[in-house]
C-alpha atoms as a PDB file:
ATOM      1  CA  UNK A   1    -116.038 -20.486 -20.327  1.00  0.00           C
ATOM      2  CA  UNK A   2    -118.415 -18.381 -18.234  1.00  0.00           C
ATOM      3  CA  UNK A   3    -115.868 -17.585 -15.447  1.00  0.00           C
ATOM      4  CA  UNK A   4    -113.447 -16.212 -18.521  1.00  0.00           C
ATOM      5  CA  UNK A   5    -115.886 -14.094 -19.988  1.00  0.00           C
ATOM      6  CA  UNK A   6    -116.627 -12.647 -16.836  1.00  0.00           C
ATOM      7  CA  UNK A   7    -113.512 -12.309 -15.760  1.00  0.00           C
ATOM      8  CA  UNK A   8    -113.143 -10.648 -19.103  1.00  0.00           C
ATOM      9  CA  UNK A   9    -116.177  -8.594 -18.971  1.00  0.00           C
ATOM     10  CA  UNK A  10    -114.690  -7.004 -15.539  1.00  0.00           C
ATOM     11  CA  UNK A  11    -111.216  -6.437 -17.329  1.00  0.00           C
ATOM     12  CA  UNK A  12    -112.867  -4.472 -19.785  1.00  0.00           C
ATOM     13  CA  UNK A  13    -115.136  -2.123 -17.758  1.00  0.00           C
ATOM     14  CA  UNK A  14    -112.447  -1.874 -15.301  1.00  0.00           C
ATOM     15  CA  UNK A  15    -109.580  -0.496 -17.621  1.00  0.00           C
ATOM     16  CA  UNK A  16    -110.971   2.547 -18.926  1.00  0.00           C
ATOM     17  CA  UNK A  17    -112.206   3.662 -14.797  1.00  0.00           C
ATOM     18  CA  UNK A  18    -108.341   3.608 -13.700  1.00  0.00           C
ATOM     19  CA  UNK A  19    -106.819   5.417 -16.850  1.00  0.00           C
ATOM     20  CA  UNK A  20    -109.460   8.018 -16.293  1.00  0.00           C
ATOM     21  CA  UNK A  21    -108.019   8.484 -12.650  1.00  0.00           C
ATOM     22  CA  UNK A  22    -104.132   9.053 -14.519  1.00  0.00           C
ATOM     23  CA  UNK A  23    -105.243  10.845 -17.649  1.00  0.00           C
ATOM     24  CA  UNK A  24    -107.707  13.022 -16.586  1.00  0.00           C
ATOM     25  CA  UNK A  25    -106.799  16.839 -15.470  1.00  0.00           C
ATOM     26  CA  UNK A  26    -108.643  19.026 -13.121  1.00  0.00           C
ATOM     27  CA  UNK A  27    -111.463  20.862 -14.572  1.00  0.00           C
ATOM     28  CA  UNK A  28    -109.276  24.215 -14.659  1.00  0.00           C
ATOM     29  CA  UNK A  29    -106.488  22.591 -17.093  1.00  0.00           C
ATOM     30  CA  UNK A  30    -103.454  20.590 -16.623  1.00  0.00           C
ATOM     31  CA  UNK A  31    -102.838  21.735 -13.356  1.00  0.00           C
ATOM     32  CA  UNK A  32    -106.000  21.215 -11.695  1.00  0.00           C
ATOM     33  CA  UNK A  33    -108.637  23.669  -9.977  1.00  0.00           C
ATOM     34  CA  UNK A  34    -106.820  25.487  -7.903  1.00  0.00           C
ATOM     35  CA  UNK A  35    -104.028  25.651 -10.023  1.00  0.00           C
ATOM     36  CA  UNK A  36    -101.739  23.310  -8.548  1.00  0.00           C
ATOM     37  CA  UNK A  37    -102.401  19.556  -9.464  1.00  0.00           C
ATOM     38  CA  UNK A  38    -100.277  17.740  -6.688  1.00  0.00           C
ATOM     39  CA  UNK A  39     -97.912  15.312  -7.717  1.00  0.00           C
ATOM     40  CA  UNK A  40     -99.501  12.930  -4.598  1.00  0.00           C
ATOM     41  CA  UNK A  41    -102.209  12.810  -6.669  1.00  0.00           C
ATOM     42  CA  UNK A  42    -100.846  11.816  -9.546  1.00  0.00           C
ATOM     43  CA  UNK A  43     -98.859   9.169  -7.608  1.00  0.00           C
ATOM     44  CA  UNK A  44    -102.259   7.796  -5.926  1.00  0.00           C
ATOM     45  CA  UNK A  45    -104.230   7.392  -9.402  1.00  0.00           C
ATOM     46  CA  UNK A  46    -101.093   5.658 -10.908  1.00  0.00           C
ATOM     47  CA  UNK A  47    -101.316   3.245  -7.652  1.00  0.00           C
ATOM     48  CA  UNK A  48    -104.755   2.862  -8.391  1.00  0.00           C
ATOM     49  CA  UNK A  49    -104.563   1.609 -12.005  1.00  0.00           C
ATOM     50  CA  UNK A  50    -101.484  -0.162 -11.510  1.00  0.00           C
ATOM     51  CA  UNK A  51    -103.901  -2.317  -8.413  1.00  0.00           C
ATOM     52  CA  UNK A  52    -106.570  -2.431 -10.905  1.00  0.00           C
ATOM     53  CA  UNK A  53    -104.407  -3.374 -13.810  1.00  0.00           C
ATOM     54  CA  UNK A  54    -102.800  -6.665 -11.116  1.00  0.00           C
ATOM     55  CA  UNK A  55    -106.401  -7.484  -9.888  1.00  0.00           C
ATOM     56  CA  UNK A  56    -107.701  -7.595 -13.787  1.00  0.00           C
ATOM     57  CA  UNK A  57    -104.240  -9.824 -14.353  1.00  0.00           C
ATOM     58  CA  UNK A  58    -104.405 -12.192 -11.403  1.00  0.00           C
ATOM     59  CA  UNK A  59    -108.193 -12.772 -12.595  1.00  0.00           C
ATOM     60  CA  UNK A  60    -107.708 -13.285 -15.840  1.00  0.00           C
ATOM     61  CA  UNK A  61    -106.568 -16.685 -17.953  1.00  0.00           C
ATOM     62  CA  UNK A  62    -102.729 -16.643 -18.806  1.00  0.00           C
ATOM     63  CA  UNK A  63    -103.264 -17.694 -22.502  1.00  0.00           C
ATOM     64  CA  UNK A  64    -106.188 -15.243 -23.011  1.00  0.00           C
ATOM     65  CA  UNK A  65    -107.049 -11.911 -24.604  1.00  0.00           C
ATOM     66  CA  UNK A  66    -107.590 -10.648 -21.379  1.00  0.00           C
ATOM     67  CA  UNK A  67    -103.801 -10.731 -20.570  1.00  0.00           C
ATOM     68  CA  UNK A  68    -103.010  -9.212 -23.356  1.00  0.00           C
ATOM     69  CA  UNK A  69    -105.943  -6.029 -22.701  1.00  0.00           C
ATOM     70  CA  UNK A  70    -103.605  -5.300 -19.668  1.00  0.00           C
ATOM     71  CA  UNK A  71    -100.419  -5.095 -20.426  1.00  0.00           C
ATOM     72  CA  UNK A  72    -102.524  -2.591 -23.120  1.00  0.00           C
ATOM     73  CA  UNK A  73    -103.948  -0.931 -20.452  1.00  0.00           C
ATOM     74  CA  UNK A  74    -100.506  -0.949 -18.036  1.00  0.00           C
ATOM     75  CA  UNK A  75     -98.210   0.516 -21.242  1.00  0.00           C
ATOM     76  CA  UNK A  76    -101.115   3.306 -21.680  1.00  0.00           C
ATOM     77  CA  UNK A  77    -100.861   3.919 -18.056  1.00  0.00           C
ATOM     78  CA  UNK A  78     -97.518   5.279 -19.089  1.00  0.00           C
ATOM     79  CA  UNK A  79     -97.924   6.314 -22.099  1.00  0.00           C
ATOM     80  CA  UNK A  80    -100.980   8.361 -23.014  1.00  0.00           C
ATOM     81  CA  UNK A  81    -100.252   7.548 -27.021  1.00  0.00           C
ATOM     82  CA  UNK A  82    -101.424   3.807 -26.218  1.00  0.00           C
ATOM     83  CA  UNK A  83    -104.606   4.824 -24.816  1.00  0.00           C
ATOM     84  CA  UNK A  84    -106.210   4.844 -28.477  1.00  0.00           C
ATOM     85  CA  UNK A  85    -104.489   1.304 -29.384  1.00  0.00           C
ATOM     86  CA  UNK A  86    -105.960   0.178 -25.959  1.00  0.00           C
ATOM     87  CA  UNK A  87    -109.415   1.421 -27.181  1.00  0.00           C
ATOM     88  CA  UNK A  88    -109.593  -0.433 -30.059  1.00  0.00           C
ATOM     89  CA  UNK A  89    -108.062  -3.027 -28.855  1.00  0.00           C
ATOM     90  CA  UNK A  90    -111.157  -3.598 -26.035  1.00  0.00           C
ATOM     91  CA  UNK A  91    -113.397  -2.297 -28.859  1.00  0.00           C
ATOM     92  CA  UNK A  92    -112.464  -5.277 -30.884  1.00  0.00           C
ATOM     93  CA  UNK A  93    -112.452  -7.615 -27.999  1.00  0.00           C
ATOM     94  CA  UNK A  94    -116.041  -6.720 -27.525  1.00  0.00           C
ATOM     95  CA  UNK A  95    -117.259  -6.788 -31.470  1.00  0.00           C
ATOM     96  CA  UNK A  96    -115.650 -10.388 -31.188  1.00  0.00           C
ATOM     97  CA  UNK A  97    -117.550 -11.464 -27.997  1.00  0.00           C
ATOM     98  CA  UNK A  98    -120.435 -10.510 -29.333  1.00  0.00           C
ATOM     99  CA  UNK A  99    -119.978 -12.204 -32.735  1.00  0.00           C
ATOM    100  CA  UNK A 100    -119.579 -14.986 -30.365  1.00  0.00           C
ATOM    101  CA  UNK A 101    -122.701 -14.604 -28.290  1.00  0.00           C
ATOM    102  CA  UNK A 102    -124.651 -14.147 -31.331  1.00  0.00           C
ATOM    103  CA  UNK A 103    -123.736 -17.920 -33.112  1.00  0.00           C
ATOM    104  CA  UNK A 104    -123.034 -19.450 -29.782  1.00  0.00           C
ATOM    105  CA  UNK A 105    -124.511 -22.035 -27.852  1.00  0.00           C
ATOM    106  CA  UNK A 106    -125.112 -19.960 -24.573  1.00  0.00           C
ATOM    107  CA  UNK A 107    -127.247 -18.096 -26.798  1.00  0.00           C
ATOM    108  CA  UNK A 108    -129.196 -20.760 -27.630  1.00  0.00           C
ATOM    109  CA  UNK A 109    -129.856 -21.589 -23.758  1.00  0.00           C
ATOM    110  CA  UNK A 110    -130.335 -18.283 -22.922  1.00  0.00           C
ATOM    111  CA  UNK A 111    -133.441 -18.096 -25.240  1.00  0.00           C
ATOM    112  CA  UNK A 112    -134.168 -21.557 -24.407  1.00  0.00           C
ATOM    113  CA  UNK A 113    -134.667 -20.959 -20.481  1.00  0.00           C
ATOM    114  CA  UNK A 114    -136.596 -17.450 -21.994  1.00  0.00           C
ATOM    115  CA  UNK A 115    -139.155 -19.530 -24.050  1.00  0.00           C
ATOM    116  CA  UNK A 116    -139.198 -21.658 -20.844  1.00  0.00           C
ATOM    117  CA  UNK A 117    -139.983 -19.031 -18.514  1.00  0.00           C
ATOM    118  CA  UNK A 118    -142.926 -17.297 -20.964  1.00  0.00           C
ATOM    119  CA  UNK A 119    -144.629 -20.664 -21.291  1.00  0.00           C
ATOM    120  CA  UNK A 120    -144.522 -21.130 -17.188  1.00  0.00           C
ATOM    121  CA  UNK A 121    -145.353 -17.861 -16.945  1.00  0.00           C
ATOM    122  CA  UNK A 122    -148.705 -18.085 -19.308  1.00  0.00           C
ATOM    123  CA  UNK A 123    -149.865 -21.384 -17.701  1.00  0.00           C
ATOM    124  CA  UNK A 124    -149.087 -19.954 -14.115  1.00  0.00           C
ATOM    125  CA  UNK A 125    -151.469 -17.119 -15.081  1.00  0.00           C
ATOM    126  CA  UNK A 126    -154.205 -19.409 -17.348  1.00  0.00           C
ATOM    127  CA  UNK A 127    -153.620 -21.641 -13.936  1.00  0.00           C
ATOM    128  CA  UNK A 128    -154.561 -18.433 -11.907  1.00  0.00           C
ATOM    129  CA  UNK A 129    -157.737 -17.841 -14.044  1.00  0.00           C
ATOM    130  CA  UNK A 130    -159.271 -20.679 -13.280  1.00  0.00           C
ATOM    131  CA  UNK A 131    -158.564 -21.368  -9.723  1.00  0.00           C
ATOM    132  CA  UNK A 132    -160.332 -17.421  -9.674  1.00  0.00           C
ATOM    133  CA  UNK A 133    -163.166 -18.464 -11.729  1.00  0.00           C
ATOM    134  CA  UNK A 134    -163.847 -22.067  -9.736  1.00  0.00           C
ATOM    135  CA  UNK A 135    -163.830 -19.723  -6.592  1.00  0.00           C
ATOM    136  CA  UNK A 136    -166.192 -17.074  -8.039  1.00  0.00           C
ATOM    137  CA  UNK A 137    -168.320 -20.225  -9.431  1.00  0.00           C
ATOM    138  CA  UNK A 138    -168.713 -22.112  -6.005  1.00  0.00           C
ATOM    139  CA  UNK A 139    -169.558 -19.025  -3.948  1.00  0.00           C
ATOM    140  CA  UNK A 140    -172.358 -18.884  -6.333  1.00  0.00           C
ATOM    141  CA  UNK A 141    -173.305 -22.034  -6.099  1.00  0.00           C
ATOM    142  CA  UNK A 142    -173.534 -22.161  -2.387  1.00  0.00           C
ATOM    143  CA  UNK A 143    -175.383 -18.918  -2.505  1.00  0.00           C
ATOM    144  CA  UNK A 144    -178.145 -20.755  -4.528  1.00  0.00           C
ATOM    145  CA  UNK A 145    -177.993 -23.681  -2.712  1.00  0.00           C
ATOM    146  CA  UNK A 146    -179.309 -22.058   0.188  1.00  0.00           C
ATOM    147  CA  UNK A 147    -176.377 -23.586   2.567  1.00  0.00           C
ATOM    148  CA  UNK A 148    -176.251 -20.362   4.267  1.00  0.00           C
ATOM    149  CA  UNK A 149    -179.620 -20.223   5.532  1.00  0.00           C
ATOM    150  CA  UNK A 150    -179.267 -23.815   6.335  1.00  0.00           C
ATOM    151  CA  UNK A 151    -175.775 -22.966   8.660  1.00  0.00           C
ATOM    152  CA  UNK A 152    -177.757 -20.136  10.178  1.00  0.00           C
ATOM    153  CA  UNK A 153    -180.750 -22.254  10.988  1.00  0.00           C
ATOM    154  CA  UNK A 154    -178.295 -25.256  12.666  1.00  0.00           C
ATOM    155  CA  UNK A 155    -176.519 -22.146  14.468  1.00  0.00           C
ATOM    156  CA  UNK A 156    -179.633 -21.482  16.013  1.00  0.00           C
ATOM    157  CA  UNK A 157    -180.546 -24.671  16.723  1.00  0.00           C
ATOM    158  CA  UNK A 158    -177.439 -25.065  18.722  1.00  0.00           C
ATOM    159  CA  UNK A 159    -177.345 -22.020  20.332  1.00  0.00           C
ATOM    160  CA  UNK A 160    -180.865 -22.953  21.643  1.00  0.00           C
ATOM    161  CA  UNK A 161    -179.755 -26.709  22.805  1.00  0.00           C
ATOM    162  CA  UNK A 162    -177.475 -25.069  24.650  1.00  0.00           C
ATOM    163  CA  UNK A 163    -179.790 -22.606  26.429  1.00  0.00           C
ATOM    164  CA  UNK A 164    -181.784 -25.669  27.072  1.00  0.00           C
ATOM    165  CA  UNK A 165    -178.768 -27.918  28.138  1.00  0.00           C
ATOM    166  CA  UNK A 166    -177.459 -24.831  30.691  1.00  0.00           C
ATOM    167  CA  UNK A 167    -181.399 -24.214  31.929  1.00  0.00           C
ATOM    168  CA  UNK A 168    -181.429 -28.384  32.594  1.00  0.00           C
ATOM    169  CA  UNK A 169    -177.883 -27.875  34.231  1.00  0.00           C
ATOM    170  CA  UNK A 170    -178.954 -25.297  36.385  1.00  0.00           C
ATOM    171  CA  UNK A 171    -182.383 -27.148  37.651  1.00  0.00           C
ATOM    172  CA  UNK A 172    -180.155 -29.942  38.720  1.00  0.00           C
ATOM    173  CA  UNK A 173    -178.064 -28.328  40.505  1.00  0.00           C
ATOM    174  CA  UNK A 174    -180.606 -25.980  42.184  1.00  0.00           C
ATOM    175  CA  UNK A 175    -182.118 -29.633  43.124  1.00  0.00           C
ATOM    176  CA  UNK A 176    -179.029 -31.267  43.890  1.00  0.00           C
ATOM    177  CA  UNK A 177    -178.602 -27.849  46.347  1.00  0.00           C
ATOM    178  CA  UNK A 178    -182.037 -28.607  48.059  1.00  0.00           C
ATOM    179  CA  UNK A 179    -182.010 -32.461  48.764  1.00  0.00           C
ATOM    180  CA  UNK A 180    -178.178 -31.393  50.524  1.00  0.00           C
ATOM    181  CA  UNK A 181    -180.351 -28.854  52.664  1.00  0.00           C
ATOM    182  CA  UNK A 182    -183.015 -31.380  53.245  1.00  0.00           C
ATOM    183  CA  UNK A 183    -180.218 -33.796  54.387  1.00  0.00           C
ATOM    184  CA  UNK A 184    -178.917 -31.532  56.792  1.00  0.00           C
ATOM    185  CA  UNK A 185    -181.958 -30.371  58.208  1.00  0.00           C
ATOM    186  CA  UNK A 186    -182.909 -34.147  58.928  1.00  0.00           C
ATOM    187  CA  UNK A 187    -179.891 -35.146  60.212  1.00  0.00           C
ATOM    188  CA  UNK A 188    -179.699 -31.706  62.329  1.00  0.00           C
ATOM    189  CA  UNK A 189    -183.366 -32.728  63.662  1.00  0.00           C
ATOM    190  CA  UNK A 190    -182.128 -36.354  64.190  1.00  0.00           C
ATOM    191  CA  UNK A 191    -178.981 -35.211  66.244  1.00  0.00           C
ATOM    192  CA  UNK A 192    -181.504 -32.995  68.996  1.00  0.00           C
ATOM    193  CA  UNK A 193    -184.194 -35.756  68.883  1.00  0.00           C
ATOM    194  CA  UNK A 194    -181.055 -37.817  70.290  1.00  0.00           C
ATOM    195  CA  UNK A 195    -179.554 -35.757  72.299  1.00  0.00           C
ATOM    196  CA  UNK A 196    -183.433 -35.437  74.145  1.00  0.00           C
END
């Protein structure tokens, strides 16, 4: 039912854009601006409504108004007398789908999913609120709580553990460095008190 009406809808905005093309002259009168409206052009709109005209058709349903809107629209694209019947003809076509909108039931779902949408909307926002509010609320909590002071004494602490840890590292090593030289120096004195 949706593909129709669209298919519709499109028949009916379409129509009116391809007569214009045939119907309308140049803005200096019949025979155009510079006086001589060429018959190629007159031959290209026609082409252009007559595609329009079999594009509306091949979209449209065979039983429906639609059909009937473009053989309108095709006879007016001969004969500039029909253009008024086609005119009320879409003007009726459109009074009637919009009686039908009104008391249908796509309507109905259309302000259902509306209602639907406001209602998500307002607890997406209420939601919002008080995710904002249990922020604002533990910042201020942790503020009195005196955490902070607490992180920035640990952070201390750790930064002077590992002062500590790198000074112990380093006395190691320095004594690690001095036994080697010891070692050498005996075994150095060892080696001459041999070779003696």
């Amino acid at each position: 039912m949706m593909r129709r009406r669209r298919a519709l809808s499109l028949a009916v905005l379409s129509l009116p854009l391809g007569l214009g093309a045939v119907s309308t002259p140049g803005p200096a009168g019949p025979l155009g601006p510079a006086g001589a409206w060429a018959e190629t052009e007159w031959e290209a709109a026609e082409r252009t409504t007559r595609e329009r005209i079999a594009e509306v058709r091949a979209a449209l349903p065979a039983d429906g108004p639609g059909q009937k809107l473009a053989a309108m629209a095709e006879q007016a694209g001969a004969d500039r007398a029909a253009v008024d019947d086609l005119a009320r003809a879409q003007d009726e076509y459109v009074a009637r789908t919009l009686a039908e909108w009104r008391d249908g039931p796509e309507r109905k779902a259309t302000q259902d999913a509306a209602l639907q949408l406001q209602k998500s909307a307002e607890r997406t926002g209420a939601d919002m609120r008080a995710a904002t509010e249990a922020g604002d609320s533990a910042a201020i909590r942790m503020r009195h709580s005196g955490v902070f002071g607490k992180v920035s004494r640990l952070e201390a602490a750790t930064k002077d553990a590992g002062e500590r840890m790198a000074a112990l590292w380093e006395r190691e090593r320095a004594m690690r460095e001095r036994e080697k030289e010891q070692r050498e120096r005996e075994a150095g004195e060892r080696a001459r008190e041999q070779r003696r």
